[in-house]
Protein backbone atom coordinates (compact mmCIF):
# COMPACT_ATOMS: atom_id res chain seq x y z
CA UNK A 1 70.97 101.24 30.64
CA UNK A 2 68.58 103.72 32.68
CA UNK A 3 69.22 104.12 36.66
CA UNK A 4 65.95 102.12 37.35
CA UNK A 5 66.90 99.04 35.08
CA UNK A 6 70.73 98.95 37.24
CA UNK A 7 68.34 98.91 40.29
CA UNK A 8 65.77 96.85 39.44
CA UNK A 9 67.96 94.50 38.06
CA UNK A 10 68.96 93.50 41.33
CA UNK A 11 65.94 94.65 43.34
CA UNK A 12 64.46 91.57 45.04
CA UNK A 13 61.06 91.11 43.43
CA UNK A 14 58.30 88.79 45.45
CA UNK A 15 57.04 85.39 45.24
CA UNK A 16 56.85 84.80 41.28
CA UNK A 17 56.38 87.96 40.09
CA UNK A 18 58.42 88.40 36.47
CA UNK A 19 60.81 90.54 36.48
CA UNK A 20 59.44 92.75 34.04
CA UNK A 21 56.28 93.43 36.25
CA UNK A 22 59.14 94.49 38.76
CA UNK A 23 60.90 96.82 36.84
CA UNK A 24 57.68 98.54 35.66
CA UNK A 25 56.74 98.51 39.44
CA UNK A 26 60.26 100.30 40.38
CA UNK A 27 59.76 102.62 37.89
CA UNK A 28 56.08 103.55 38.48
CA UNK A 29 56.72 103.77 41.93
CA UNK A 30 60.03 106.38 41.34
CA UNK A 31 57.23 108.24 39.67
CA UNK A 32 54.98 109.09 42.18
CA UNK A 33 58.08 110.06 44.61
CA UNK A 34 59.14 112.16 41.66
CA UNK A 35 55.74 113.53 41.49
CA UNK A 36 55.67 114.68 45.64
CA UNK A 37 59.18 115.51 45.47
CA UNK A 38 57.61 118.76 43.03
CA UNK A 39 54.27 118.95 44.96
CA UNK A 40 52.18 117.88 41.83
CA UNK A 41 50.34 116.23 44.72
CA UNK A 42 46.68 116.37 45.33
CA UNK A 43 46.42 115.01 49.06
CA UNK A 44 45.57 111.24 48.25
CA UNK A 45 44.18 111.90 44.80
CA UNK A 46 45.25 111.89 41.09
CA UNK A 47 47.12 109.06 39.17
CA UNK A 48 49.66 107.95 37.25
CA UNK A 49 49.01 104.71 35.61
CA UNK A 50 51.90 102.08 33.59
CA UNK A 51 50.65 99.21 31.47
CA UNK A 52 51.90 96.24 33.01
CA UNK A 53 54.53 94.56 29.96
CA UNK A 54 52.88 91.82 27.92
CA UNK A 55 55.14 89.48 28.73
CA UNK A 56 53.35 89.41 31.67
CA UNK A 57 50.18 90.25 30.91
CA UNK A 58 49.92 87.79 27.86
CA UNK A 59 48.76 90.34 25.63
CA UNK A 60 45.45 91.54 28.43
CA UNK A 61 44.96 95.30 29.45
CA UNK A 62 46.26 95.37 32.42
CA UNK A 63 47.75 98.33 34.26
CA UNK A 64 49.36 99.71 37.78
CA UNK A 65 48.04 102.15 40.20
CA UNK A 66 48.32 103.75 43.22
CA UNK A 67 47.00 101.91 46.24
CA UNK A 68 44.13 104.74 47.09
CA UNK A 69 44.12 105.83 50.51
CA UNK A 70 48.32 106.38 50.33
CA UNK A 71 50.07 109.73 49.96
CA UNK A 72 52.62 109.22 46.89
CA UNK A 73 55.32 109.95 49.52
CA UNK A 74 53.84 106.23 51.17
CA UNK A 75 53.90 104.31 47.69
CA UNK A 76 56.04 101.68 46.83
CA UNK A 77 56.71 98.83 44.22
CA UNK A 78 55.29 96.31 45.96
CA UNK A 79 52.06 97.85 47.20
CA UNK A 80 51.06 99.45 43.59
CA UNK A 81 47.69 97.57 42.88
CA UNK A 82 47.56 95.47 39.65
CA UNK A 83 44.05 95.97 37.88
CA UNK A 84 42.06 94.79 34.47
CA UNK A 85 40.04 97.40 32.47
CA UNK A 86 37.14 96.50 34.17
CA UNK A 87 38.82 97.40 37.69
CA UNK A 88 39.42 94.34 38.90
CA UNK A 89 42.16 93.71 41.54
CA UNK A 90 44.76 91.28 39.76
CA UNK A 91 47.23 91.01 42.40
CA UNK A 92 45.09 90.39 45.96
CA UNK A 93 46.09 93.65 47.18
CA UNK A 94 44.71 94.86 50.29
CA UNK A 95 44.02 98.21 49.14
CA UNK A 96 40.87 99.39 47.60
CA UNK A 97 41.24 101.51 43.58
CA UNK A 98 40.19 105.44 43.39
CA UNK A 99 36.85 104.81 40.30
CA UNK A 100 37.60 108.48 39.65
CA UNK A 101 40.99 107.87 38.77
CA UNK A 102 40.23 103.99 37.01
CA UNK A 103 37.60 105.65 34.88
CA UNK A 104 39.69 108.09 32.78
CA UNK A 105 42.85 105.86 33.24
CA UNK A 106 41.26 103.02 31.77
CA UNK A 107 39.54 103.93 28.81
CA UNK A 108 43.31 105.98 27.72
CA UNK A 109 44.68 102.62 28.02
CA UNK A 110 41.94 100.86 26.17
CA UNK A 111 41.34 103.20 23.71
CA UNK A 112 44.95 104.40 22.40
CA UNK A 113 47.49 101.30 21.80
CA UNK A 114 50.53 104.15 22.55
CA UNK A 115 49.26 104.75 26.05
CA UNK A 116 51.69 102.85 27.89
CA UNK A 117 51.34 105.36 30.73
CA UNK A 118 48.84 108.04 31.61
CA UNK A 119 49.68 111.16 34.62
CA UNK A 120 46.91 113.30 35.67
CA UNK A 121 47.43 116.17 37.69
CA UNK A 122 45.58 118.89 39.60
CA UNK A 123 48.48 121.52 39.94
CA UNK A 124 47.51 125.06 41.06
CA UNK A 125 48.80 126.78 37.96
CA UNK A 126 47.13 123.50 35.43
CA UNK A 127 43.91 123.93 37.26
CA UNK A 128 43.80 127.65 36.76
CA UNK A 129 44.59 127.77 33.15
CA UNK A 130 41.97 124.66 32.58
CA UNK A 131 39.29 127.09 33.51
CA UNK A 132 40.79 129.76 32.10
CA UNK A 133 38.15 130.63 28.02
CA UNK A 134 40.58 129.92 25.88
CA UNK A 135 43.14 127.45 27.45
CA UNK A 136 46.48 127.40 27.12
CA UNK A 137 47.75 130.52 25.19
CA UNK A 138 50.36 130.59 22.56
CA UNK A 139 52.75 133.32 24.85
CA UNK A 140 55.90 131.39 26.12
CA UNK A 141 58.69 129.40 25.65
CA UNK A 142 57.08 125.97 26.99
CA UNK A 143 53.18 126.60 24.93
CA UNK A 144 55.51 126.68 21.86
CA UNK A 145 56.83 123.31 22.35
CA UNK A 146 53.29 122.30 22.71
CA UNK A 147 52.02 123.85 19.35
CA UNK A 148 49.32 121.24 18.11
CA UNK A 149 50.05 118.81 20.68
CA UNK A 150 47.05 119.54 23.63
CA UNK A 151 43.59 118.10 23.35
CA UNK A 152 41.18 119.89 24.99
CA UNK A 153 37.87 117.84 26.88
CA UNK A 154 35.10 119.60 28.56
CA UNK A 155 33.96 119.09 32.38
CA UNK A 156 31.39 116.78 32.87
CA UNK A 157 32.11 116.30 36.56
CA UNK A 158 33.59 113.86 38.73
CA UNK A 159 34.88 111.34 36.44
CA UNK A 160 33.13 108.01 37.46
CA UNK A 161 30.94 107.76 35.07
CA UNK A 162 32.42 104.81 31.96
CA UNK A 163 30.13 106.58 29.28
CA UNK A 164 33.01 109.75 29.43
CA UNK A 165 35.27 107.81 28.04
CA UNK A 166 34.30 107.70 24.46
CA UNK A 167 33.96 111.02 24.52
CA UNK A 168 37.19 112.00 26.27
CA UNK A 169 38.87 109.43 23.67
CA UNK A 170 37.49 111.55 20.94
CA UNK A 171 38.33 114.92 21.89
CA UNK A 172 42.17 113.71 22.89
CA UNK A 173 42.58 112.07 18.92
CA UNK A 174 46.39 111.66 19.02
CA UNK A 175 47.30 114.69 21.03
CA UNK A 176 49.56 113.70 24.43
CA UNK A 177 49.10 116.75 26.20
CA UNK A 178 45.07 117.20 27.00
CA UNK A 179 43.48 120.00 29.14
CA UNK A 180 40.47 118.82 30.71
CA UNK A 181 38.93 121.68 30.92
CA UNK A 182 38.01 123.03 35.04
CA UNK A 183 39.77 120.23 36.39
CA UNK A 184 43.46 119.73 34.95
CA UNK A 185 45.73 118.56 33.39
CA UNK A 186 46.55 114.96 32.03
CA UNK A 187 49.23 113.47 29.55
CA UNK A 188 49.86 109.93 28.10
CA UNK A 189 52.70 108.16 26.03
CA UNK A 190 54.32 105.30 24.80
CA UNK A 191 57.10 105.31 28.13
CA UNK A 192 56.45 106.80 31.12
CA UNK A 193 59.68 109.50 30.91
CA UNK A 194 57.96 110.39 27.66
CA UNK A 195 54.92 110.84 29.45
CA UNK A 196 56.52 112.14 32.05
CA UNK A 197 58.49 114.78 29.93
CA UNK A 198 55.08 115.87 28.11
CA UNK A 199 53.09 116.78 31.38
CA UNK A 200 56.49 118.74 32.81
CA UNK A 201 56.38 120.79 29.76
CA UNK A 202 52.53 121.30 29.71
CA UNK A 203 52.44 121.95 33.43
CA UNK A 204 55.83 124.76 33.39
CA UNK A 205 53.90 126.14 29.64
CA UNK A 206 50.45 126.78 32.65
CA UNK A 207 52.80 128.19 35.27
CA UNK A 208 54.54 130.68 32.73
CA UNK A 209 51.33 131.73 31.47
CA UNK A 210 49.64 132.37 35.13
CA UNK A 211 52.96 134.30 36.01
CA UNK A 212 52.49 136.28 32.88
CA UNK A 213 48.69 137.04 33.06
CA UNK A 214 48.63 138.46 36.83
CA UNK A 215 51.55 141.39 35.16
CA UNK A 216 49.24 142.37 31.83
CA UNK A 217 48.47 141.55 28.38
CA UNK A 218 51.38 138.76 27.51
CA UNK A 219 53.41 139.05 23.84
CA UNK A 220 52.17 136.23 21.50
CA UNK A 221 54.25 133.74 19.76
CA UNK A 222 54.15 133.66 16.20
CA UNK A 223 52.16 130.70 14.59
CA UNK A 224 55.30 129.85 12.53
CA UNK A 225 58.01 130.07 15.26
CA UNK A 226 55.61 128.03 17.18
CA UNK A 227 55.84 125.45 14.61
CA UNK A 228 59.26 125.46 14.57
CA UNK A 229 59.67 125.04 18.25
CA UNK A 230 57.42 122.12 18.38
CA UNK A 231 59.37 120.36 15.82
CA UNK A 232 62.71 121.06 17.33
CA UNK A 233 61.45 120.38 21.04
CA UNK A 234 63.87 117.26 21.29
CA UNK A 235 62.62 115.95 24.58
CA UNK A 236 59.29 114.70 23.02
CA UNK A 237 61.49 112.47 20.46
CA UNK A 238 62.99 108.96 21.28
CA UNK A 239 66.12 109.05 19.20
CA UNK A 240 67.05 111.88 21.81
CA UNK A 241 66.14 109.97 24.77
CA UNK A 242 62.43 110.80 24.52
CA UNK A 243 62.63 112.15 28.05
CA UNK A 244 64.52 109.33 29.89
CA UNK A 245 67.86 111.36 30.93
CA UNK A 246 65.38 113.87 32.77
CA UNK A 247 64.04 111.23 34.75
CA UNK A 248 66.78 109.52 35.64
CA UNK A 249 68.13 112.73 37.29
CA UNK A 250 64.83 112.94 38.80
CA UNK A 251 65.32 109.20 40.28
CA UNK A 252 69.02 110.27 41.49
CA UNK A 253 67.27 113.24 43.48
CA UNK A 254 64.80 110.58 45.07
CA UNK A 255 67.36 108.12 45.71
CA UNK A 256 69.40 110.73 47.91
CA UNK A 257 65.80 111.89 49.62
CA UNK A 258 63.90 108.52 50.64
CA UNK A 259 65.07 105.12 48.11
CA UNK A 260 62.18 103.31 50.14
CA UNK A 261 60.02 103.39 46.79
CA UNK A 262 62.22 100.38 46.00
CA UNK A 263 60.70 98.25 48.30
């Protein structure tokens, strides 16, 4: 049993809401304290999105996110806003949905049947490699975990616009890690500590590199050692936890900090 399934097992949830909405809630919200707790904030921007479970949703596309207008620090289980694809406000929430963040969010979640949960990010060091020609480079420890896993989808501006997301669907295939090219980074998997564990990876993989660039030329990694560290990079794999024990260490950190995301 995770740390968030021992809390939100007992956590009291409101009105009729399943408990399975709850936990999801609980663990969403975690995420976005785990997310300020490393400064992979963007003041009131960016999102991470969870599926809501089907036993709730009866089988519908239906997914959390951030009230917009709230710093993660402010967001909490029970004022994440429950949406449809469309955008639609599920749950009578008082607080208004980011388009820019719905847009992208929604067609991952349409589109790919894996994408439980989606995490964009606009980190100094993802941002700067995302304009950088060629992307992420093959020259450290973290790009080599990575070897054929990042998509790669050109700027086409502020992402309102529901004709990107074919496009955007396209270019990701059935990569988790995607670099959207001048603008960030974004990841997407079949739990959210899987997701989670992909965008950590891609986002240290950009810092390395950045680090690396501003001394000189950096020492490439072989194709075939790559290739070998992306198969062996056990975090990405669910019969080694796919990710979970990392964020439940995470959680314990928050806990200790500010538990009010239980609320």
């Amino acid at each position: 049993m995770t740390t968030l399934e021992m809390q939100a097992g007992s956590a009291p949830t409101t009105g009729s809401m399943h408990a399975d909405e709850w936990q999801a809630r609980v663990q969403l919200a975690a995420c976005y304290r785990i997310f300020d707790m490393l400064g992979w904030t963007e003041m009131i921007y960016n999102h991470i999105t969870l599926r809501v479970p089907p036993a709730v949703s009866g089988g519908e596309r239906q997914f959390l996110i951030n009230p917009f207008g709230l710093h993660y620090s402010e967001v909490t289980a029970s004022n994440l806003v429950k949406i449809d694809a469309q955008g639609r406000i599920l749950d009578h929430s008082p607080y208004p949905v980011n388009p820019a963040g719905f847009v992208v969010h929604a067609a991952i979640h349409e589109g790919l049947p894996d994408a439980h949960c989606v995490m964009h990010t606009h980190t100094t060091a993802g941002v700067a490699v995302a304009c950088l020609e060629n992307g992420l480079e093959q020259t450290n420890f973290y790009s080599a975990q990575l070897h054929d896993r990042v998509a790669y989808h050109d700027f086409e501006g502020i992402t309102i616009h529901a004709d990107e997301g074919p496009r955007l669907l396209e270019h990701i295939g059935n990569r988790q890690a995607v670099i959207l090219r001048n603008h960030g980074l974004l990841a997407w998997g079949h739990t959210l500590p899987l997701t989670f564990a992909m965008l950590w990876t891609l986002n240290r993989a950009c810092e390395i590199q950045m680090a690396t660039f501003s001394m000189g030329r950096a020492r490439p990694v072989p194709e075939d050692v790559a290739i070998r560290c992306s198969r062996d990079a056990l975090q990405f794999d669910p019969r080694h936890g796919g990710g979970q024990d990392v964020f439940d260490a995470l959680v314990r950190r928050v806990d200790r900090i500010d538990p009010s995301y239980k609320d």
